[in-house]
Each structure stands twice: as C-alpha cells, then as structure tokens.
C-alpha atoms as a PDB file:
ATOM      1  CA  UNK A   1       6.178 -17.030  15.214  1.00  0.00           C
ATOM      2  CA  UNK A   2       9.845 -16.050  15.245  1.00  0.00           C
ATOM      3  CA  UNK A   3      11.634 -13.529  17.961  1.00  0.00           C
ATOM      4  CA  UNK A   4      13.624 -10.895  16.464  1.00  0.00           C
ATOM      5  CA  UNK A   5      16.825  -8.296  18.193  1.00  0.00           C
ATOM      6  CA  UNK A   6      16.800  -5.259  16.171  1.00  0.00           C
ATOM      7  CA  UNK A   7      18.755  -2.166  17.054  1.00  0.00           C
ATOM      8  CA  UNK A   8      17.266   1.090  16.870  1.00  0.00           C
ATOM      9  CA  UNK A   9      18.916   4.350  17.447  1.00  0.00           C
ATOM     10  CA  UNK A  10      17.150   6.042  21.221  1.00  0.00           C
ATOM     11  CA  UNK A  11      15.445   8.755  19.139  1.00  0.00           C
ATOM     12  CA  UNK A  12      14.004   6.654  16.863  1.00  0.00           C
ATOM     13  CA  UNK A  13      12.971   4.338  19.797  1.00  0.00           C
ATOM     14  CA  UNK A  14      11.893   6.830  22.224  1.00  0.00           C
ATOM     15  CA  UNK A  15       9.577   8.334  18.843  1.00  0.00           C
ATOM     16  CA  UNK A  16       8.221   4.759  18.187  1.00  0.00           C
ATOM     17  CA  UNK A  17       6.913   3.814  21.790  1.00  0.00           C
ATOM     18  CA  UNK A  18       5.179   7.448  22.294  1.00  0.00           C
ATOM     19  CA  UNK A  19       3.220   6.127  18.972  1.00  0.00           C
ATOM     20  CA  UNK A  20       2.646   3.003  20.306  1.00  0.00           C
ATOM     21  CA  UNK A  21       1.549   4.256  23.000  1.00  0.00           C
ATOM     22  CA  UNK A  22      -0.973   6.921  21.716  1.00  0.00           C
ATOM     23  CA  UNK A  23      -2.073   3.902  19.400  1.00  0.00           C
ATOM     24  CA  UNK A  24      -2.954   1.915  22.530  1.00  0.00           C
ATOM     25  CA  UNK A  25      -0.686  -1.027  21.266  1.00  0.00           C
ATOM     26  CA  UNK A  26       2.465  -2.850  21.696  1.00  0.00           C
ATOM     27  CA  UNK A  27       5.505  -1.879  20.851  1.00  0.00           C
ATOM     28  CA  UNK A  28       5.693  -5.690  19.639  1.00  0.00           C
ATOM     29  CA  UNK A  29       2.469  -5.145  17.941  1.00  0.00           C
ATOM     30  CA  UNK A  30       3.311  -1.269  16.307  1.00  0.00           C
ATOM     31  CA  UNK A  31       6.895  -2.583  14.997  1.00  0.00           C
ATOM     32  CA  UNK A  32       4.680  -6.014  13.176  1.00  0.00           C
ATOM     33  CA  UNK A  33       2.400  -3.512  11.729  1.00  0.00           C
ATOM     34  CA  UNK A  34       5.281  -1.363  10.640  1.00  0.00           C
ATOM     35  CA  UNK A  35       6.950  -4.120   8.798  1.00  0.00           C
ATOM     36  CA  UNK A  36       3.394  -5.310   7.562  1.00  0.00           C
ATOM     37  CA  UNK A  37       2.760  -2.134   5.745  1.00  0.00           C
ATOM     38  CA  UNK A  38       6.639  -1.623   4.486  1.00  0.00           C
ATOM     39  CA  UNK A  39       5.954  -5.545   3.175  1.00  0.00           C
ATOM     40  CA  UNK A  40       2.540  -4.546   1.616  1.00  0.00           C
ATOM     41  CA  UNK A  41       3.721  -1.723  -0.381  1.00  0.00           C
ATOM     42  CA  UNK A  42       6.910  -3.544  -1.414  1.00  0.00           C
ATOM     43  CA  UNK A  43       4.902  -6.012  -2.644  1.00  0.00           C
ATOM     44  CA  UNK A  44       2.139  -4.300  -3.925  1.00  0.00           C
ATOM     45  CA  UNK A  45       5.041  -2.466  -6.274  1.00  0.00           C
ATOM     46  CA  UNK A  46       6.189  -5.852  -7.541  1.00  0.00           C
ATOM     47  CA  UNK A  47       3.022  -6.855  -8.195  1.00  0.00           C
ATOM     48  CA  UNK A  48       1.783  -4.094 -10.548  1.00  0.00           C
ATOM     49  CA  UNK A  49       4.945  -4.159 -12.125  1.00  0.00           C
ATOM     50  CA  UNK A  50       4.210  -7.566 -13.472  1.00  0.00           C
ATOM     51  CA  UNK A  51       0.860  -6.961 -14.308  1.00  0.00           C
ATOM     52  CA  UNK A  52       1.908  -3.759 -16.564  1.00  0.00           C
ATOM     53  CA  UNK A  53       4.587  -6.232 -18.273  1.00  0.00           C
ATOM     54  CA  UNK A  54       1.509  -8.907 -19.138  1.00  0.00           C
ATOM     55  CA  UNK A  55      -0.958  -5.692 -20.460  1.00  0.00           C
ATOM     56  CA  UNK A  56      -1.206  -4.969 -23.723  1.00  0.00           C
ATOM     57  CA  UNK A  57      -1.925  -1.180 -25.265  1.00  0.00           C
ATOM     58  CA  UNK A  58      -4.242  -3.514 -27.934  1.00  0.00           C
ATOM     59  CA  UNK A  59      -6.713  -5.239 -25.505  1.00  0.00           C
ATOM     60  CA  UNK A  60      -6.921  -1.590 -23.608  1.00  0.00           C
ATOM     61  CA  UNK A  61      -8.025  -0.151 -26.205  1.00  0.00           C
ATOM     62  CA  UNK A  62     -10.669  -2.684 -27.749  1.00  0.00           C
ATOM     63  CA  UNK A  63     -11.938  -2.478 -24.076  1.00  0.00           C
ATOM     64  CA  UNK A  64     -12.494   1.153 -24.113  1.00  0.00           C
ATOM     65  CA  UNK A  65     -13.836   1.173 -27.418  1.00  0.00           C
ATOM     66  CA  UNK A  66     -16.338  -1.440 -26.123  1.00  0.00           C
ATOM     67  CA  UNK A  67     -17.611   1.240 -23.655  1.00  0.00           C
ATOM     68  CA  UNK A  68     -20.447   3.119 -24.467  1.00  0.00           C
ATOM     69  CA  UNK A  69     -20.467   6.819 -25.602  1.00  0.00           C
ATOM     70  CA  UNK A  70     -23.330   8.379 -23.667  1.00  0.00           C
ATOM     71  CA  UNK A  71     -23.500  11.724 -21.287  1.00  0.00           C
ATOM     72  CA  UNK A  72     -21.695  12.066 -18.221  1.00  0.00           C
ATOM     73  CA  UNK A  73     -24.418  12.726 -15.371  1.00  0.00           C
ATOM     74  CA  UNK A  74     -24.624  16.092 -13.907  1.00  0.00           C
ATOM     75  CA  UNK A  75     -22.669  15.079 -10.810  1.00  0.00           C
ATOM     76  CA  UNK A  76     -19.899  13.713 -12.921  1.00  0.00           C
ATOM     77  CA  UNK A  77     -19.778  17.109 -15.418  1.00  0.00           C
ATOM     78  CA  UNK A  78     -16.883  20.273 -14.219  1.00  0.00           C
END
C-alpha cells in the first residue's frame, strides 16, 4: 500500500468529505474509489480500442449471417 499528499483546492475538498460522509466512508476510502473508477474507465477505453483494431467487418458478418431468421417475440416487437 503506498501513502499519497495530494492537493485539492477547499471547495473541492469541503464537496468531497460531505460525500464521503453521506456515503458512510472514508475520505481515504471515497478518494481510492474515485481513482478506481477514473482507472476503470481509462482502461476500459484502451481496452475496446484494441479489441475494435483486432475485429474484422468479415467474421461480423459471417456471424450474423449464422443467426437464425425467425420472429421477434411479442415482448421484443414496437
């Protein structure tokens, strides 16, 4: 586990531990979530990007055309 300082302007602060606080948590805890979920969707981004570079518009389409044709249900109809 490391120990971090980080500077945060008194607004932004004050805003942060009234959440924390509501949340039942931390401030320790609600500023690792925080950077858990900024981390998640950074890397989430990275990762689909990658995956969209390795698709290809030929195997999509042989794997839709390897779905049947049949009628949607009632529940699934407009």
């Amino acid at each position: 586990m490391s120990t971090i300082s980080v500077r945060l302007p008194d607004s932004l602060h004050s805003m942060a531990k009234a959440l924390a606080s509501q949340d039942n948590t931390s401030m320790n805890q609600f500023i690792a979530s925080a950077v858990a979920e900024k981390v998640s969707a950074l890397s989430t981004e990275t990762y689909l990007r990658e995956r969209a570079q390795r698709g290809s518009d030929r195997q999509f389409l042989a794997a839709l055309d390897a779905v049947p044709a049949g009628k949607p249900e009632d529940f699934d109809q407009l």
